[in-house]
Protein backbone atom coordinates (compact mmCIF):
# COMPACT_ATOMS: atom_id res chain seq x y z
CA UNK A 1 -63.84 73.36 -94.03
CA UNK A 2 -63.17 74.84 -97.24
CA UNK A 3 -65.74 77.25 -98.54
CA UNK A 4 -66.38 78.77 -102.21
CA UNK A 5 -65.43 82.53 -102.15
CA UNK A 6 -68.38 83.17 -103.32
CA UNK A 7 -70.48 81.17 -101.18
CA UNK A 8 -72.49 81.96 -98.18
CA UNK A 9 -70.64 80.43 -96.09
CA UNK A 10 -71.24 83.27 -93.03
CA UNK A 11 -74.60 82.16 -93.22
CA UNK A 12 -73.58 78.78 -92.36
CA UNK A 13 -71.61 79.22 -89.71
CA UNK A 14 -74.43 81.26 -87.78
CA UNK A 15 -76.62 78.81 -88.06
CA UNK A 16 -74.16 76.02 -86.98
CA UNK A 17 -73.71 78.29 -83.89
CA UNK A 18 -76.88 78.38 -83.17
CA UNK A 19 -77.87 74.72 -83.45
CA UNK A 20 -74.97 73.42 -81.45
CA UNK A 21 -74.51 76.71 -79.42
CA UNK A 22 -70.80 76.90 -80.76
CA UNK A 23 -68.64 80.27 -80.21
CA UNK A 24 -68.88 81.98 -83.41
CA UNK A 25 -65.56 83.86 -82.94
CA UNK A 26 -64.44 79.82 -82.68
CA UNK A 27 -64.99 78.71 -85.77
CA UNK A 28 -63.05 79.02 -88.93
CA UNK A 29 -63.26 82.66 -90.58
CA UNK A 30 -64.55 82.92 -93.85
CA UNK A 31 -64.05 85.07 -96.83
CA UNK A 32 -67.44 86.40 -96.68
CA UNK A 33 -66.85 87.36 -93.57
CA UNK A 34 -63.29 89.20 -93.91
CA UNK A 35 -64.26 91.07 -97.32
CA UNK A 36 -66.94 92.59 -94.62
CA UNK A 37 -63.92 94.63 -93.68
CA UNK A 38 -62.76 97.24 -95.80
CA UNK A 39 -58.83 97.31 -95.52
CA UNK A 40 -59.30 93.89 -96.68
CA UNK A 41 -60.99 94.43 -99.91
CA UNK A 42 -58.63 97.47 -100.87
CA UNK A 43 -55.30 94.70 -100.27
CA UNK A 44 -57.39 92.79 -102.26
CA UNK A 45 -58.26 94.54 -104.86
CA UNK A 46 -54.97 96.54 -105.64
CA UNK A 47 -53.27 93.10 -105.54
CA UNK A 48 -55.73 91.43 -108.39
CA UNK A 49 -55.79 94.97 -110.65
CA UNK A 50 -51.84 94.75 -110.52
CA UNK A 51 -50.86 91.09 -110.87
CA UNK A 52 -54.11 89.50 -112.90
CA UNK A 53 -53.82 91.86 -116.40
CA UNK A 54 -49.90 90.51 -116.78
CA UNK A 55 -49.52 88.21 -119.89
CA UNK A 56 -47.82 84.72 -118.73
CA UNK A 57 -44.62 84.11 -121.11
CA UNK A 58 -42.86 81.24 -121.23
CA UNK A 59 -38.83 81.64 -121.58
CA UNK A 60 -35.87 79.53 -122.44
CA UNK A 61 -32.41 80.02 -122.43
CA UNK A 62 -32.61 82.71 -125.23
CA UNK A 63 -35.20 84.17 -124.45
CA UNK A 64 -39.33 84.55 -124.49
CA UNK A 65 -40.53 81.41 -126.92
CA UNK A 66 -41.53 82.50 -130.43
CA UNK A 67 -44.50 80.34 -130.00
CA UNK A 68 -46.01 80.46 -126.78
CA UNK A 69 -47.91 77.40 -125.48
CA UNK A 70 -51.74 77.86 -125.63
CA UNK A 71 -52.38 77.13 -122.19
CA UNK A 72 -50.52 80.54 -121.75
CA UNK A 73 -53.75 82.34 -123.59
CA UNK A 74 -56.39 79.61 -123.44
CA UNK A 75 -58.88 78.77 -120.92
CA UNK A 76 -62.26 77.02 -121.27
CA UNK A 77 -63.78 78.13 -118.38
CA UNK A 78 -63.04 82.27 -118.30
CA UNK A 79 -60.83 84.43 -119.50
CA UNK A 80 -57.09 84.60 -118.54
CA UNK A 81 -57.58 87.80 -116.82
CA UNK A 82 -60.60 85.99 -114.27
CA UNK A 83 -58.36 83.20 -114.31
CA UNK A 84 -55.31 84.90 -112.98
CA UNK A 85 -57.44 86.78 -110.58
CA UNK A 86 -58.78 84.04 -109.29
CA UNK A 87 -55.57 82.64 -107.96
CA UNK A 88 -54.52 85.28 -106.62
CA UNK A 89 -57.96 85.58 -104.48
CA UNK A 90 -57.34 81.98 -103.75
CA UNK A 91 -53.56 82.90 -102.51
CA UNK A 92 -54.46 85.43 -100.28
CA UNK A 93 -57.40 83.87 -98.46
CA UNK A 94 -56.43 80.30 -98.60
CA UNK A 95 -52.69 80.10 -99.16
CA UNK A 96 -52.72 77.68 -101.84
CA UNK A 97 -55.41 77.03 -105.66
CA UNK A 98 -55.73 74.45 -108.20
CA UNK A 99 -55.93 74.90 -111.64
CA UNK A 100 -57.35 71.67 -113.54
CA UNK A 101 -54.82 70.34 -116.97
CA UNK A 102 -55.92 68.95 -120.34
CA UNK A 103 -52.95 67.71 -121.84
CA UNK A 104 -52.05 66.87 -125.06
CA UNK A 105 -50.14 64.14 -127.01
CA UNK A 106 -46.72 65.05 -125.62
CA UNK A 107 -47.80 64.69 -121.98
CA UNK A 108 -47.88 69.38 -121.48
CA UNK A 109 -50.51 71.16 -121.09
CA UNK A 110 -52.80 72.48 -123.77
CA UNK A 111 -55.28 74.20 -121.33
CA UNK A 112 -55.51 75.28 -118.14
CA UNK A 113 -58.42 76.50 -115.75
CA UNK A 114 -58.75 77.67 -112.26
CA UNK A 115 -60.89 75.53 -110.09
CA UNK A 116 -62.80 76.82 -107.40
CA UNK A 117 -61.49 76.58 -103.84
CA UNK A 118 -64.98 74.44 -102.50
CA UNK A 119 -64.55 72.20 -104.94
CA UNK A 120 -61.59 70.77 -104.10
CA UNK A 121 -59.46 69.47 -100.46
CA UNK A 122 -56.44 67.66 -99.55
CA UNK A 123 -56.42 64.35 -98.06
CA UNK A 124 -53.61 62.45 -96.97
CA UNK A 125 -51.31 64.48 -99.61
CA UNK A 126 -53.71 63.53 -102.08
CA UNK A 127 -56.24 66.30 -104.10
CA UNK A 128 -59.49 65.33 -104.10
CA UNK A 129 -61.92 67.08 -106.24
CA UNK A 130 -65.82 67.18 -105.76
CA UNK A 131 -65.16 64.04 -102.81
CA UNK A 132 -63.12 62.40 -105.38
CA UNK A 133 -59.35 61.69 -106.21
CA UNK A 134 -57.84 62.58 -109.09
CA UNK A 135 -54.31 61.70 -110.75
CA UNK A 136 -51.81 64.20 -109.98
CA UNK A 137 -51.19 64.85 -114.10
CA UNK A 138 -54.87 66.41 -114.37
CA UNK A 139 -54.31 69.50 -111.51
CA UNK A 140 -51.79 72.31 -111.32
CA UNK A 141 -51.26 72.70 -107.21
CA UNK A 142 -50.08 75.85 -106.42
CA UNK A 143 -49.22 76.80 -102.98
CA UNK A 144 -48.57 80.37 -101.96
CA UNK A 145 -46.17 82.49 -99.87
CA UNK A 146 -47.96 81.42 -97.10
CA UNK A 147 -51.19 79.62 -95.13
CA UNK A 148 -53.72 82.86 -95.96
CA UNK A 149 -55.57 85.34 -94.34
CA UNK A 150 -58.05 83.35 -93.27
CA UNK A 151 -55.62 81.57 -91.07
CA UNK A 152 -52.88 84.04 -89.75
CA UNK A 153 -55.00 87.15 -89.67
CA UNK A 154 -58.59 85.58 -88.15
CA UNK A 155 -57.91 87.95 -84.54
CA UNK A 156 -57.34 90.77 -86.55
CA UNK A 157 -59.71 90.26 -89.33
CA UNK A 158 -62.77 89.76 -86.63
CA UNK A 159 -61.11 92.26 -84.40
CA UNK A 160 -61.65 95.22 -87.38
CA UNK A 161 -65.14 93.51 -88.00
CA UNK A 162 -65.99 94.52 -83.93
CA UNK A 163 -64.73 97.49 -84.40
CA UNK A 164 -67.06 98.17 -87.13
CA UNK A 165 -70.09 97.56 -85.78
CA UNK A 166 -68.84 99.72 -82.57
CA UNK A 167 -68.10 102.69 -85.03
CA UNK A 168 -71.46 102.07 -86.90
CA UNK A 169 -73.63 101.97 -82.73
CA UNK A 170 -71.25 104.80 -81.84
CA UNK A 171 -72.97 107.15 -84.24
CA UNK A 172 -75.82 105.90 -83.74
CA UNK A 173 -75.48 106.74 -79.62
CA UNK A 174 -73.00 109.29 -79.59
CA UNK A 175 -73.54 108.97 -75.76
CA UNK A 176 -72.43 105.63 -73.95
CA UNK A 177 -74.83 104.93 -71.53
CA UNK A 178 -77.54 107.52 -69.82
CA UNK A 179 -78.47 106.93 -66.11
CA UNK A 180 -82.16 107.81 -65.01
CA UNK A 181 -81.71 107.84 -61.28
CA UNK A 182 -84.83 108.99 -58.92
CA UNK A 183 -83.64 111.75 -56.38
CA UNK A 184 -86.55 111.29 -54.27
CA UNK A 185 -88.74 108.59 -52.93
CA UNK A 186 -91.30 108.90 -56.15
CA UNK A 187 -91.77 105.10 -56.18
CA UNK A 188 -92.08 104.51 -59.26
CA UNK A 189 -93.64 101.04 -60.65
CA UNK A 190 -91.75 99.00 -62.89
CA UNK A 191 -94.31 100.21 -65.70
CA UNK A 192 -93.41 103.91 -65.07
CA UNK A 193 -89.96 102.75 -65.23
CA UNK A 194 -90.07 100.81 -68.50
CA UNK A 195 -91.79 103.65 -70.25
CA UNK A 196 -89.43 106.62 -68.74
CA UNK A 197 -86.57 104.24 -70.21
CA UNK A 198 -88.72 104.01 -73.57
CA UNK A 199 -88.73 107.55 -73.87
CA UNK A 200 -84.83 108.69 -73.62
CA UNK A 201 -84.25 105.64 -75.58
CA UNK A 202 -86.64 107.29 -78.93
CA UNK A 203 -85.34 110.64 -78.10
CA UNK A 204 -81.85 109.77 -78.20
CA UNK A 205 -82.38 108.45 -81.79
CA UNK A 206 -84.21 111.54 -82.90
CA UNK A 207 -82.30 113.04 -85.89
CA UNK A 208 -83.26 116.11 -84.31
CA UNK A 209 -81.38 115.51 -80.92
CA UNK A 210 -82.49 114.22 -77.75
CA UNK A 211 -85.57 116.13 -76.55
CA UNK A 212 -87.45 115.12 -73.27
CA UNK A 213 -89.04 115.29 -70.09
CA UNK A 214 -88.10 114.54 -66.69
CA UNK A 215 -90.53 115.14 -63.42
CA UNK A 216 -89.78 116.58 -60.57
CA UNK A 217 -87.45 113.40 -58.30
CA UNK A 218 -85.83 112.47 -61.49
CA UNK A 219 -82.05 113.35 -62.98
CA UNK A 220 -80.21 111.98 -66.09
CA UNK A 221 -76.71 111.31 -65.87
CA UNK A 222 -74.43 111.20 -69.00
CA UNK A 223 -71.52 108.23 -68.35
CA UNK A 224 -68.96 109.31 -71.10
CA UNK A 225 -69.09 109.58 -74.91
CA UNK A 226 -66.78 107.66 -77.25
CA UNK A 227 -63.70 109.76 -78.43
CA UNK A 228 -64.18 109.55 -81.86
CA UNK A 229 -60.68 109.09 -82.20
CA UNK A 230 -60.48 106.08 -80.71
CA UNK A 231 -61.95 104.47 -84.12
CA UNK A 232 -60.02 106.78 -86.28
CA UNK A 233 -56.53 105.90 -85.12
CA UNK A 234 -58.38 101.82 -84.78
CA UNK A 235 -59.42 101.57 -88.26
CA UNK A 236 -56.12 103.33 -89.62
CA UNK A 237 -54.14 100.83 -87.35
CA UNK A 238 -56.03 98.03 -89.09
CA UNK A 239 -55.82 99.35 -92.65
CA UNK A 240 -51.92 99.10 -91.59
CA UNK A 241 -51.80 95.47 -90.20
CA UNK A 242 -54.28 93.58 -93.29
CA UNK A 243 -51.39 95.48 -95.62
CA UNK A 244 -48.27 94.16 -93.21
CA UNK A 245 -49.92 90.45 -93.96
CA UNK A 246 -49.66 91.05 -97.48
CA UNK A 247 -46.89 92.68 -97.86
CA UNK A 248 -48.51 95.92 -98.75
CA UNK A 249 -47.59 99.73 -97.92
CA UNK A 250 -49.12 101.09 -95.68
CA UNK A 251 -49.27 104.70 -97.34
CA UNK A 252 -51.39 102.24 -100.35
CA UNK A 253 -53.33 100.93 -97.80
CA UNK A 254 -54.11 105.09 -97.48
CA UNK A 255 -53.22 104.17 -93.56
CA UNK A 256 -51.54 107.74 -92.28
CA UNK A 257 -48.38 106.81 -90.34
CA UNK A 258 -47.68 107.91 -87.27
CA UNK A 259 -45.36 111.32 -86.92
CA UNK A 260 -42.78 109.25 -85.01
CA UNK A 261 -42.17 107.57 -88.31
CA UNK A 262 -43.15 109.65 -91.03
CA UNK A 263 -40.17 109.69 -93.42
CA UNK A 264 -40.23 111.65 -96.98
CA UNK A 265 -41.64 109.88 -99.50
CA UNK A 266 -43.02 110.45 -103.22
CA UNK A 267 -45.94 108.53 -105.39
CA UNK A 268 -43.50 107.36 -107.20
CA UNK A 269 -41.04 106.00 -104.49
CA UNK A 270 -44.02 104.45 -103.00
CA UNK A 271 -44.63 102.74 -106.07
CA UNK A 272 -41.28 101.23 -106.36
CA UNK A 273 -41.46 99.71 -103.09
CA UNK A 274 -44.91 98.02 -104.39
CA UNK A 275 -43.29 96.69 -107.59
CA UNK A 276 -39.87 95.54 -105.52
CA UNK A 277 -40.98 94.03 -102.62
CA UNK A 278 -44.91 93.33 -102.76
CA UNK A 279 -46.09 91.80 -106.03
CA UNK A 280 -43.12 89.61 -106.11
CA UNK A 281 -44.64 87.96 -103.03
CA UNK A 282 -47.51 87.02 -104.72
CA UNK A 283 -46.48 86.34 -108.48
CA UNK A 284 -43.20 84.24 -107.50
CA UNK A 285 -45.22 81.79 -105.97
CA UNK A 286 -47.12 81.45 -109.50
CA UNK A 287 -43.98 81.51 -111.79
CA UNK A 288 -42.28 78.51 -109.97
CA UNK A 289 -45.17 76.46 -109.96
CA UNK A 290 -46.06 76.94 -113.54
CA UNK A 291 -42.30 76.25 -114.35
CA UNK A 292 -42.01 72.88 -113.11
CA UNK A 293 -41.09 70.06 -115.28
CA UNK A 294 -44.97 68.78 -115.52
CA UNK A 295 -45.92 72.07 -117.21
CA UNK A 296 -42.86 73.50 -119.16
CA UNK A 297 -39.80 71.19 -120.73
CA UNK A 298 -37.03 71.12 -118.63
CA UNK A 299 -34.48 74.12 -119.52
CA UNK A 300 -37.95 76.53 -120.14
CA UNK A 301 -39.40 78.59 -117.06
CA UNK A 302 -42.85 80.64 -116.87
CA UNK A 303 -42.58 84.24 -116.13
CA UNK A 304 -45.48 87.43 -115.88
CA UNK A 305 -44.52 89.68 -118.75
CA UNK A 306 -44.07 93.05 -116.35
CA UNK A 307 -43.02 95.28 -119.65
CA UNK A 308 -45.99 97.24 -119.13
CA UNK A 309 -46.15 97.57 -115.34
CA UNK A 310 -42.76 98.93 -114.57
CA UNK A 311 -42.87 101.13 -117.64
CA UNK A 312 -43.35 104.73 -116.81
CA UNK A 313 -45.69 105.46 -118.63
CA UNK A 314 -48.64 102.94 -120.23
CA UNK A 315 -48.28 102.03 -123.69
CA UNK A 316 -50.97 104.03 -126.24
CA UNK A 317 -53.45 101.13 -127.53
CA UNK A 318 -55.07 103.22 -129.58
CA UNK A 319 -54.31 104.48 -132.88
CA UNK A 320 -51.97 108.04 -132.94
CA UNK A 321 -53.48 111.33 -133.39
CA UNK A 322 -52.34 114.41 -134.05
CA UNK A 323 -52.76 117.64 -131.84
């Protein structure tokens, strides 16, 4: 089922679980649920501040248009920059969003706004929106490199979300597990028990350390502690895989690689391989769709205007000064 990103649709699901005791790791993952996990949100994130601020030019055979269609810089509904972003939200959760058309006189578009993902479904190869159909001319489909995170990285995704809230009990209870065993025959009632139980449990919480009292017949046993580098090296390993779904470095995902495979690299060698190989993924998707014959004439293609990404150095917007 297909869920607003910005709707609660965790919520949902728990309470579906609980009502027809489902498996909650069985049902669909949400987006609420994977931007829970941090490597998630910085993929995210880096891939909307890069790719949603690009101007959309349209091109033909010599060149950028003099006069670029308004659907280029018009929306009703936000403003290109929230537009842009998000479809590129929708591309890497869901795989694919839908932009609704007004078209003018000539049968192109005029404007041109994103549509939110719970709004709309496919059915039978047909886009329904709100329950509805609609005629093909009044949507822009636009599928992405692939079927989304929500779908090819749901194990990992709920895997980094387990790991979290082990991390999160882990310093909580540094220690595992504590055994009270009785070393002589004390018999102790269940009462006694309970409370003696009660008591390590508080002082183990104590911000001031684990302070108590044990009578004579009774030992505590530690069973193990956590090596806190078991979560270290876990949550690097996962900032690692969310970027390998996306296509991102791992040294931007700021996941450390291991020594085995550390090769020399510089800020701006890493941000070459970003440009080259990872936003491509995401905006090539966009520029064939929007160059298809039902939003550009034939012979004219849609392209991100990338002047001031791959420049080295940003263009001054304000007005010069001296020193």
């Amino acid at each position: 089922m297909l869920a607003s990103p910005w709707a609660e649709g965790q919520l949902q699901s728990v309470v579906f679980a609980e009502a027809y005791g489902l498996d909650l790791d069985a049902l669909p993952l949400t987006r609420a649920e994977a931007m829970r996990v941090p490597a998630v949100v910085k993929a995210r994130n880096l891939l909307i501040s890069t790719i949603a601020p690009l101007p959309v030019r349209v091109l033909d055979t010599e060149g950028q248009l003099a006069k670029q269609p308004t659907w280029a810089t018009r929306t009703d509904a936000m403003s290109p920059w929230h537009r842009m972003a998000a479809t590129v939200d929708d591309l890497i959760f869901y795989g694919a969003s839908v932009w609704t058309v007004t078209r003018g006189a000539d049968g192109f578009p005029l404007a041109m706004d994103h549509l939110p993902v719970d709004r709309w479904s496919i059915r039978d190869g047909d886009i329904l929106i709100d329950g509805e159909p609609v005629d093909e001319s009044e949507v822009i489909y636009i599928p992405g490199p692939h079927t989304g995170l929500l779908e090819m990285a749901a194990r990992t995704i709920r895997g980094a979300r387990d790991r979290e809230v082990a991390w999160t009990q882990r310093v909580r209870n540094p220690i595992t597990a504590i055994e009270i065993r009785e070393t002589n025959e004390l018999n102790l009632s269940r009462e006694e028990i309970d409370e003696l139980v009660a008591q390590w449990t508080k002082a183990k919480r104590s911000p001031d350390g684990a302070v108590g009292f044990t009578p004579y017949g009774i030992e505590l046993e530690e069973h193990g502690s956590t090596d806190p580098a078991l979560f270290v090296s876990g949550r690097n390993a996962v900032r690692a895989d969310i970027g390998a779904f996306l296509g991102v470095p791992a040294a931007l995902m700021d996941a450390s690689l291991s020594e085995a495979s550390l090769t020399y690299s510089t800020q701006e060698g890493q941000r070459s391989e970003y440009l080259t190989y990872c936003v491509p993924l995401w905006t090539a998707p966009i520029e064939g769709r929007l160059s298809m014959d039902d939003v550009v004439p034939r012979g004219q293609r849609t392209r991100f205007d990338t002047g001031e990404l791959i420049a080295p150095a940003p263009t001054p917007t304000g007005a010069p000064t001296d020193d």
